[in-house]
PDB file of N, CA and C in Angstrom:
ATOM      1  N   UNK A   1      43.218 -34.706 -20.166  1.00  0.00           N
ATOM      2  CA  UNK A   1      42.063 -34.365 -19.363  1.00  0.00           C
ATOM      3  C   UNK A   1      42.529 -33.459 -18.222  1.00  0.00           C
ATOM      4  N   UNK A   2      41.576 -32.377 -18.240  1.00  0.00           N
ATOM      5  CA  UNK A   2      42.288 -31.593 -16.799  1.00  0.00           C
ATOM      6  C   UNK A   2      41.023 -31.982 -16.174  1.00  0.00           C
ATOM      7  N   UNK A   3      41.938 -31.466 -14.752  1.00  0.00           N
ATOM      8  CA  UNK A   3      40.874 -31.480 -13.380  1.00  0.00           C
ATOM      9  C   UNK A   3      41.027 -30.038 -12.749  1.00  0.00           C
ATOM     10  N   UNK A   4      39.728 -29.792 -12.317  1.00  0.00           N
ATOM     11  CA  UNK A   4      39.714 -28.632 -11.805  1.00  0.00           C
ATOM     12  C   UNK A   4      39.636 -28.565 -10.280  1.00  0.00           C
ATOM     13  N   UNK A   5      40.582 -28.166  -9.106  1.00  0.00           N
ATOM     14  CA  UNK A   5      40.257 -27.762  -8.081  1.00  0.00           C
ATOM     15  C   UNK A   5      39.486 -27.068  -7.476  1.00  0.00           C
ATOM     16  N   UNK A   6      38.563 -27.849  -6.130  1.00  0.00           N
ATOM     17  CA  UNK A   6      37.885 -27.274  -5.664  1.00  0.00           C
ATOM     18  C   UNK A   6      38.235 -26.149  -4.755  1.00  0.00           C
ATOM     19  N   UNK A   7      37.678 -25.113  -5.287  1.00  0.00           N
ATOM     20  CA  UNK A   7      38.054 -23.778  -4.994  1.00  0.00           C
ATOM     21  C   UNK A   7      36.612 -22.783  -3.705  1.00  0.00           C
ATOM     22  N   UNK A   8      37.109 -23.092  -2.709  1.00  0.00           N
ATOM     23  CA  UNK A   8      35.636 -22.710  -1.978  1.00  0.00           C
ATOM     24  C   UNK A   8      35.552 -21.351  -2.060  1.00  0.00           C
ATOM     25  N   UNK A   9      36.259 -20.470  -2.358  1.00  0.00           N
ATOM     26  CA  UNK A   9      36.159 -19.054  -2.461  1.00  0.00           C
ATOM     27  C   UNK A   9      35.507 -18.711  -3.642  1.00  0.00           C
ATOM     28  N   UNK A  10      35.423 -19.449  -5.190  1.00  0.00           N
ATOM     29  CA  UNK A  10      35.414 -18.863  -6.087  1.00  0.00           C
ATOM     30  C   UNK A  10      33.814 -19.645  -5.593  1.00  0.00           C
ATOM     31  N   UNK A  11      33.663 -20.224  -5.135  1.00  0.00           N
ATOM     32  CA  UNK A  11      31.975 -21.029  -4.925  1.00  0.00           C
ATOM     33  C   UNK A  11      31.002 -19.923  -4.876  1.00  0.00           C
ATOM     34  N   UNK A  12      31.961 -19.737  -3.401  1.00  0.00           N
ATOM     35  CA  UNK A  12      30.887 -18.652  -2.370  1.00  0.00           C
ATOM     36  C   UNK A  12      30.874 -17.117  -2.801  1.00  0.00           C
ATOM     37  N   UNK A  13      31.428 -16.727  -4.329  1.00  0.00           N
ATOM     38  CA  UNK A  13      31.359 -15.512  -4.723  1.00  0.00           C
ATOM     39  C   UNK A  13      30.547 -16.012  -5.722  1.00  0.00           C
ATOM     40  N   UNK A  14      30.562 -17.035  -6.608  1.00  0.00           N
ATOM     41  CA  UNK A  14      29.154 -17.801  -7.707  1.00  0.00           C
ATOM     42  C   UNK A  14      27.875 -17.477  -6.892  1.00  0.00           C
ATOM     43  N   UNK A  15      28.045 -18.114  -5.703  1.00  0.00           N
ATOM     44  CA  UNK A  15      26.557 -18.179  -5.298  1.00  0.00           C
ATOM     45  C   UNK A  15      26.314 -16.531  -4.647  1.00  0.00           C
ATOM     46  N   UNK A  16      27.081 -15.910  -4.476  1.00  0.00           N
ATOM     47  CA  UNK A  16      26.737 -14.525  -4.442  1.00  0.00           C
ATOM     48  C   UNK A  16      26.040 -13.506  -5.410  1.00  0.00           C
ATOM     49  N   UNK A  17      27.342 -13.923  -6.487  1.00  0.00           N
ATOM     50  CA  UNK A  17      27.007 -12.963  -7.905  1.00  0.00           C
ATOM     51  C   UNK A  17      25.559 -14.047  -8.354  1.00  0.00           C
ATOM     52  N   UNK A  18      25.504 -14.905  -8.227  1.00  0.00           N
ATOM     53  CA  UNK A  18      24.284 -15.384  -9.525  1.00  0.00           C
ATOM     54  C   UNK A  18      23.248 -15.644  -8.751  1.00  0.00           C
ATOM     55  N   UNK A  19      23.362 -15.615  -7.330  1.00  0.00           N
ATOM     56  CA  UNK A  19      22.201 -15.921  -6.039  1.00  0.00           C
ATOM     57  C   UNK A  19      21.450 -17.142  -6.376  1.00  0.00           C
ATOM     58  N   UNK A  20      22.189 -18.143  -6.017  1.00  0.00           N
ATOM     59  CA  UNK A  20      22.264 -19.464  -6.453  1.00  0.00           C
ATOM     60  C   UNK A  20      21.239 -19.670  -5.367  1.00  0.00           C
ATOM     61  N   UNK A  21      20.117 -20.541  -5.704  1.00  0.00           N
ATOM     62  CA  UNK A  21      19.169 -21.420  -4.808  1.00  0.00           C
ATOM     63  C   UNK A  21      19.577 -22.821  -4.185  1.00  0.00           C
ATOM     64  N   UNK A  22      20.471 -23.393  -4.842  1.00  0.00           N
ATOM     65  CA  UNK A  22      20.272 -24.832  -4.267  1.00  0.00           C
ATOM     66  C   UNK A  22      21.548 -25.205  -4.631  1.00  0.00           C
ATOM     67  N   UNK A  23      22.397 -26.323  -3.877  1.00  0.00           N
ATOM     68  CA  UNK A  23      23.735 -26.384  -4.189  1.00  0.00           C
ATOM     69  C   UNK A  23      23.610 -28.052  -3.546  1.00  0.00           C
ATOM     70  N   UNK A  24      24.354 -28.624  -4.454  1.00  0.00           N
ATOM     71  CA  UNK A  24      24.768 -30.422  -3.744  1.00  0.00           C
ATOM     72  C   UNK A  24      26.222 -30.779  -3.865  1.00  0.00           C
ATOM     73  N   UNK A  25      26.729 -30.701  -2.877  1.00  0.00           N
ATOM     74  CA  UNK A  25      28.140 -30.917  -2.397  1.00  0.00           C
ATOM     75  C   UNK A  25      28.573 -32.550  -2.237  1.00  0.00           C
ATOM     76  N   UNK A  26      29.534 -32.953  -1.834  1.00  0.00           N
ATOM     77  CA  UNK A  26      29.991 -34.379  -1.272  1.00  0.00           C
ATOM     78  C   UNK A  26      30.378 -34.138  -0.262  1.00  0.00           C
ATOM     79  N   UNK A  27      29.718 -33.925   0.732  1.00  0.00           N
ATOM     80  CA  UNK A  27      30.178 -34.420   2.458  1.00  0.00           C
ATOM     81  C   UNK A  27      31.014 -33.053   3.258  1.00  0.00           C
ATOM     82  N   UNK A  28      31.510 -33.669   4.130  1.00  0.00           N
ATOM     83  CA  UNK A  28      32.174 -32.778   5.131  1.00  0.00           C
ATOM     84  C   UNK A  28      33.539 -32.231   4.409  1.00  0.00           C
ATOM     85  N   UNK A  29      33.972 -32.619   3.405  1.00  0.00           N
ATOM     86  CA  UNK A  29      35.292 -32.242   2.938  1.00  0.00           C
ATOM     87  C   UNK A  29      34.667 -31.576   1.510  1.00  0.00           C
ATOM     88  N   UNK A  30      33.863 -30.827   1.200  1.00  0.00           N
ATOM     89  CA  UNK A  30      33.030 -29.704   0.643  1.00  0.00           C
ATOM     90  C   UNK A  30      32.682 -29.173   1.480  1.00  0.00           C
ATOM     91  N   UNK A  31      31.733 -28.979   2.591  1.00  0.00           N
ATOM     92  CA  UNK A  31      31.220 -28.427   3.318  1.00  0.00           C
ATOM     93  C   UNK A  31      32.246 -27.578   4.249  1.00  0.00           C
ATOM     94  N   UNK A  32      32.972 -27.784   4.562  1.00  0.00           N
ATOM     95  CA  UNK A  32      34.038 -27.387   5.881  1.00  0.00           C
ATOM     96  C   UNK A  32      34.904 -26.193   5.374  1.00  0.00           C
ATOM     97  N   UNK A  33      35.624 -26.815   4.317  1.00  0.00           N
ATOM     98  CA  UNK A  33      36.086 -25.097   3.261  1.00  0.00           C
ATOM     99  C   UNK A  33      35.196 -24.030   3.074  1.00  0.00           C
ATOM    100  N   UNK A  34      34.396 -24.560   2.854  1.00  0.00           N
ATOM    101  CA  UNK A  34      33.144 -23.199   2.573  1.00  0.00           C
ATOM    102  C   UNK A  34      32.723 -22.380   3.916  1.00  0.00           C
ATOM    103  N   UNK A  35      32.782 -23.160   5.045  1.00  0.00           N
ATOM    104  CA  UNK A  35      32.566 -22.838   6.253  1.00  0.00           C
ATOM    105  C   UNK A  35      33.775 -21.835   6.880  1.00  0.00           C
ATOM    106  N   UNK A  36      35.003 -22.413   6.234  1.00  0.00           N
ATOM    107  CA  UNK A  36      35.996 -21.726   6.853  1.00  0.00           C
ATOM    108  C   UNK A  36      36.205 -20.109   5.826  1.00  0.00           C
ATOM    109  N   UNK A  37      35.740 -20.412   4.889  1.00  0.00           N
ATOM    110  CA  UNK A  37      35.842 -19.178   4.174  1.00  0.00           C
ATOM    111  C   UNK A  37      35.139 -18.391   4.465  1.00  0.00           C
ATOM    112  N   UNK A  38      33.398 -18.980   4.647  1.00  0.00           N
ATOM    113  CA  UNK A  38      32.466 -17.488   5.790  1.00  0.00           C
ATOM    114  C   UNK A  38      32.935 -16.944   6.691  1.00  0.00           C
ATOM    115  N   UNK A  39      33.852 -18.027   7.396  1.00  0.00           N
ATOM    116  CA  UNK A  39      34.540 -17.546   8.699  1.00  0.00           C
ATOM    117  C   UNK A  39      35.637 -16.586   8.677  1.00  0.00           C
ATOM    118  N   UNK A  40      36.133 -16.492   7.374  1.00  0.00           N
ATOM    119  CA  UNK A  40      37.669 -16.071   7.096  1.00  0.00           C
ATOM    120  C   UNK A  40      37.682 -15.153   6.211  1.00  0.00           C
ATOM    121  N   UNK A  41      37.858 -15.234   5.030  1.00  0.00           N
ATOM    122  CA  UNK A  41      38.207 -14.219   4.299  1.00  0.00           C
ATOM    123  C   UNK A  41      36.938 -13.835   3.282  1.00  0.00           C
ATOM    124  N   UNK A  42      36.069 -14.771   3.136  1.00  0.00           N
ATOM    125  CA  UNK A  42      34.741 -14.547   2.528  1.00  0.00           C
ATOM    126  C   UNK A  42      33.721 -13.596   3.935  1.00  0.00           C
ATOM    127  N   UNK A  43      34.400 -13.383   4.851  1.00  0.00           N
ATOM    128  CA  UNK A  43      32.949 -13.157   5.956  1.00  0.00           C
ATOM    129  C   UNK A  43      32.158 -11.710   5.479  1.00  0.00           C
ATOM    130  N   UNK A  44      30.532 -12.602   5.755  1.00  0.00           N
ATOM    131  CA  UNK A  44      29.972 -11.583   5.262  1.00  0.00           C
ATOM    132  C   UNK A  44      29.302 -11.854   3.442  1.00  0.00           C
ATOM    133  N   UNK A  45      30.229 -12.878   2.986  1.00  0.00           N
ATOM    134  CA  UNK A  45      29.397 -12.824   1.447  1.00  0.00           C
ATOM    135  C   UNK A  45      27.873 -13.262   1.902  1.00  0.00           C
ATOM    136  N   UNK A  46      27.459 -12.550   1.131  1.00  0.00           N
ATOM    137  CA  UNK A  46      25.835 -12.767   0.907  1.00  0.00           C
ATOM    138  C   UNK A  46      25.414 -14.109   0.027  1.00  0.00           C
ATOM    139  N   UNK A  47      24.668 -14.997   1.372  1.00  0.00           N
ATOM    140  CA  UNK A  47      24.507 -16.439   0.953  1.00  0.00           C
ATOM    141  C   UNK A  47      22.894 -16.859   1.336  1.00  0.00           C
ATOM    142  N   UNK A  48      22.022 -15.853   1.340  1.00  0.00           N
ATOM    143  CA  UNK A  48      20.954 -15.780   1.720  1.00  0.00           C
ATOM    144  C   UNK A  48      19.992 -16.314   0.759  1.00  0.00           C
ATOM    145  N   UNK A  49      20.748 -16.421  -0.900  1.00  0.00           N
ATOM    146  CA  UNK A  49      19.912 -16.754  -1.587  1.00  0.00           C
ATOM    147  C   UNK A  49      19.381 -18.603  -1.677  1.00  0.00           C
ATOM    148  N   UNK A  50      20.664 -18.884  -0.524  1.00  0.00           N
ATOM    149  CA  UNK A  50      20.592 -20.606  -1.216  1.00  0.00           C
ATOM    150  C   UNK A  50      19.399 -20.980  -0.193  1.00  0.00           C
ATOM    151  N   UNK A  51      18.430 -21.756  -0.694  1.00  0.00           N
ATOM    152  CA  UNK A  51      17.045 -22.282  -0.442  1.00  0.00           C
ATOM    153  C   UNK A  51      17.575 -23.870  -0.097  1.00  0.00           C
ATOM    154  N   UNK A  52      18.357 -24.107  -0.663  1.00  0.00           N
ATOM    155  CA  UNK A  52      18.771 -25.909  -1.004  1.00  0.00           C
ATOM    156  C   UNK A  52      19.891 -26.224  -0.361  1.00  0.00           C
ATOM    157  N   UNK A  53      20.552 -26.882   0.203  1.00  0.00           N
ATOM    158  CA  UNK A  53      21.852 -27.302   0.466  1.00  0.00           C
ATOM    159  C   UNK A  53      21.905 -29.180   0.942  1.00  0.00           C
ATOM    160  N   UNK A  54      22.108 -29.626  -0.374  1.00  0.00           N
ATOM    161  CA  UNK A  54      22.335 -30.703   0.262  1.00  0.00           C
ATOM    162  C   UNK A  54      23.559 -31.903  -0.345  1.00  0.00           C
ATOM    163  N   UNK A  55      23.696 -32.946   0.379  1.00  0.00           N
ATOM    164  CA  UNK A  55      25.089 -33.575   0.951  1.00  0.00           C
ATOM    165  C   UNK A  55      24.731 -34.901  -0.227  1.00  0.00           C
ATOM    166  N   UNK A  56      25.576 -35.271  -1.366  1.00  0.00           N
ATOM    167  CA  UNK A  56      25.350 -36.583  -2.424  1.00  0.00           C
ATOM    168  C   UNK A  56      26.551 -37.181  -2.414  1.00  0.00           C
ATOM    169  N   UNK A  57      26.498 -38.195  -1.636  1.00  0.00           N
ATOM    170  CA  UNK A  57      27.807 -39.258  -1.671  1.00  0.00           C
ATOM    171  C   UNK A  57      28.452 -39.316  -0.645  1.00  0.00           C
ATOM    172  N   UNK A  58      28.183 -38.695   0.116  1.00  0.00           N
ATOM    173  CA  UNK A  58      28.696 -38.726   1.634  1.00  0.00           C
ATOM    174  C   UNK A  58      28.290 -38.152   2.849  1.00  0.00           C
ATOM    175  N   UNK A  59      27.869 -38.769   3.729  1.00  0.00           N
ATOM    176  CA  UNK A  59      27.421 -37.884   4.828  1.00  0.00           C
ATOM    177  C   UNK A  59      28.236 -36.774   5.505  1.00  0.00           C
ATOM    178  N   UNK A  60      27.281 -35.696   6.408  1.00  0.00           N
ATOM    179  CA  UNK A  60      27.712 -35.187   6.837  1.00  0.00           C
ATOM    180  C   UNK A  60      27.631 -34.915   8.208  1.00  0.00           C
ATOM    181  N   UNK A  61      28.870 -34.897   8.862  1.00  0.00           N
ATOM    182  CA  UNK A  61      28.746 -34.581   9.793  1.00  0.00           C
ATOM    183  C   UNK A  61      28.448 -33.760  11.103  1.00  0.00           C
ATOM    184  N   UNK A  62      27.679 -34.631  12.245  1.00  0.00           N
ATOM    185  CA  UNK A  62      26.650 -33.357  13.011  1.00  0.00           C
ATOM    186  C   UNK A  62      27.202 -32.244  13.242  1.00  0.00           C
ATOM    187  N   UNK A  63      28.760 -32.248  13.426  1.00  0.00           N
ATOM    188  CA  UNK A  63      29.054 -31.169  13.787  1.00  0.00           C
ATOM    189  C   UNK A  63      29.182 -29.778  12.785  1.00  0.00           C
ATOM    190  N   UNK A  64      29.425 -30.383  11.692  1.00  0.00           N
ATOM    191  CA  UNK A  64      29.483 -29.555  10.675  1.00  0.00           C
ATOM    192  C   UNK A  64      28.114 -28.997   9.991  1.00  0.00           C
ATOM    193  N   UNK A  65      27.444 -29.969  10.500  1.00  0.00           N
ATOM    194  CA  UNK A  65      25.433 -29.813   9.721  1.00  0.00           C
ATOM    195  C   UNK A  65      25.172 -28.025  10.942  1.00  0.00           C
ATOM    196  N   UNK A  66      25.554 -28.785  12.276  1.00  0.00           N
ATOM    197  CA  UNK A  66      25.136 -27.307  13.160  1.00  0.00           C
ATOM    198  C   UNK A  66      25.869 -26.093  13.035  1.00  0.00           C
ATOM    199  N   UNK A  67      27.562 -26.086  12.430  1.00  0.00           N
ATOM    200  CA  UNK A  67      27.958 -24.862  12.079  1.00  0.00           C
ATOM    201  C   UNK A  67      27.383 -24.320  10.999  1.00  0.00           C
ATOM    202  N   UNK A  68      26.969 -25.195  10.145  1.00  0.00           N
ATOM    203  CA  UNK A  68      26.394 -24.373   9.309  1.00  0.00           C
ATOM    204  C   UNK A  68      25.269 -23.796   9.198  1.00  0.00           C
ATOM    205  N   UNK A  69      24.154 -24.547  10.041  1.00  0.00           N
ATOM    206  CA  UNK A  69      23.142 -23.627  10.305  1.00  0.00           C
ATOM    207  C   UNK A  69      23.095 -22.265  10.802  1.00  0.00           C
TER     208      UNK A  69
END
């Protein structure tokens, strides 16, 4: 059985190229990579399409809910 690593770069170019609406992550340790990649070397991908974003199996935290807004 393989496992595949979560890869936040290859995410945030999916939801670019296919202009993904709605996305459900697990918590602050999904959320925070993706954040650091807008911030970093993704800045600027076009993420305008996602309508949906929400958190299944773990909360998230306030601080991370307001960077990402």
């Amino acid at each position: 059985m393989s496992c595949r690593k979560f890869a936040p770069e290859e995410v945030l170019r999916t939801v670019q190229r296919e202009r993904v609406t709605s996305m459900s992550l697990a918590g602050d340790w999904m959320l925070r990579p993706l954040l650091d990649a807008l911030a970093g070397p993704l800045e600027g991908t076009y993420c305008s399409s996602l309508f949906s974003v929400s958190s299944s199996g773990a909360v998230l935290a306030e601080t991370v809910r307001r960077q990402f807004r």
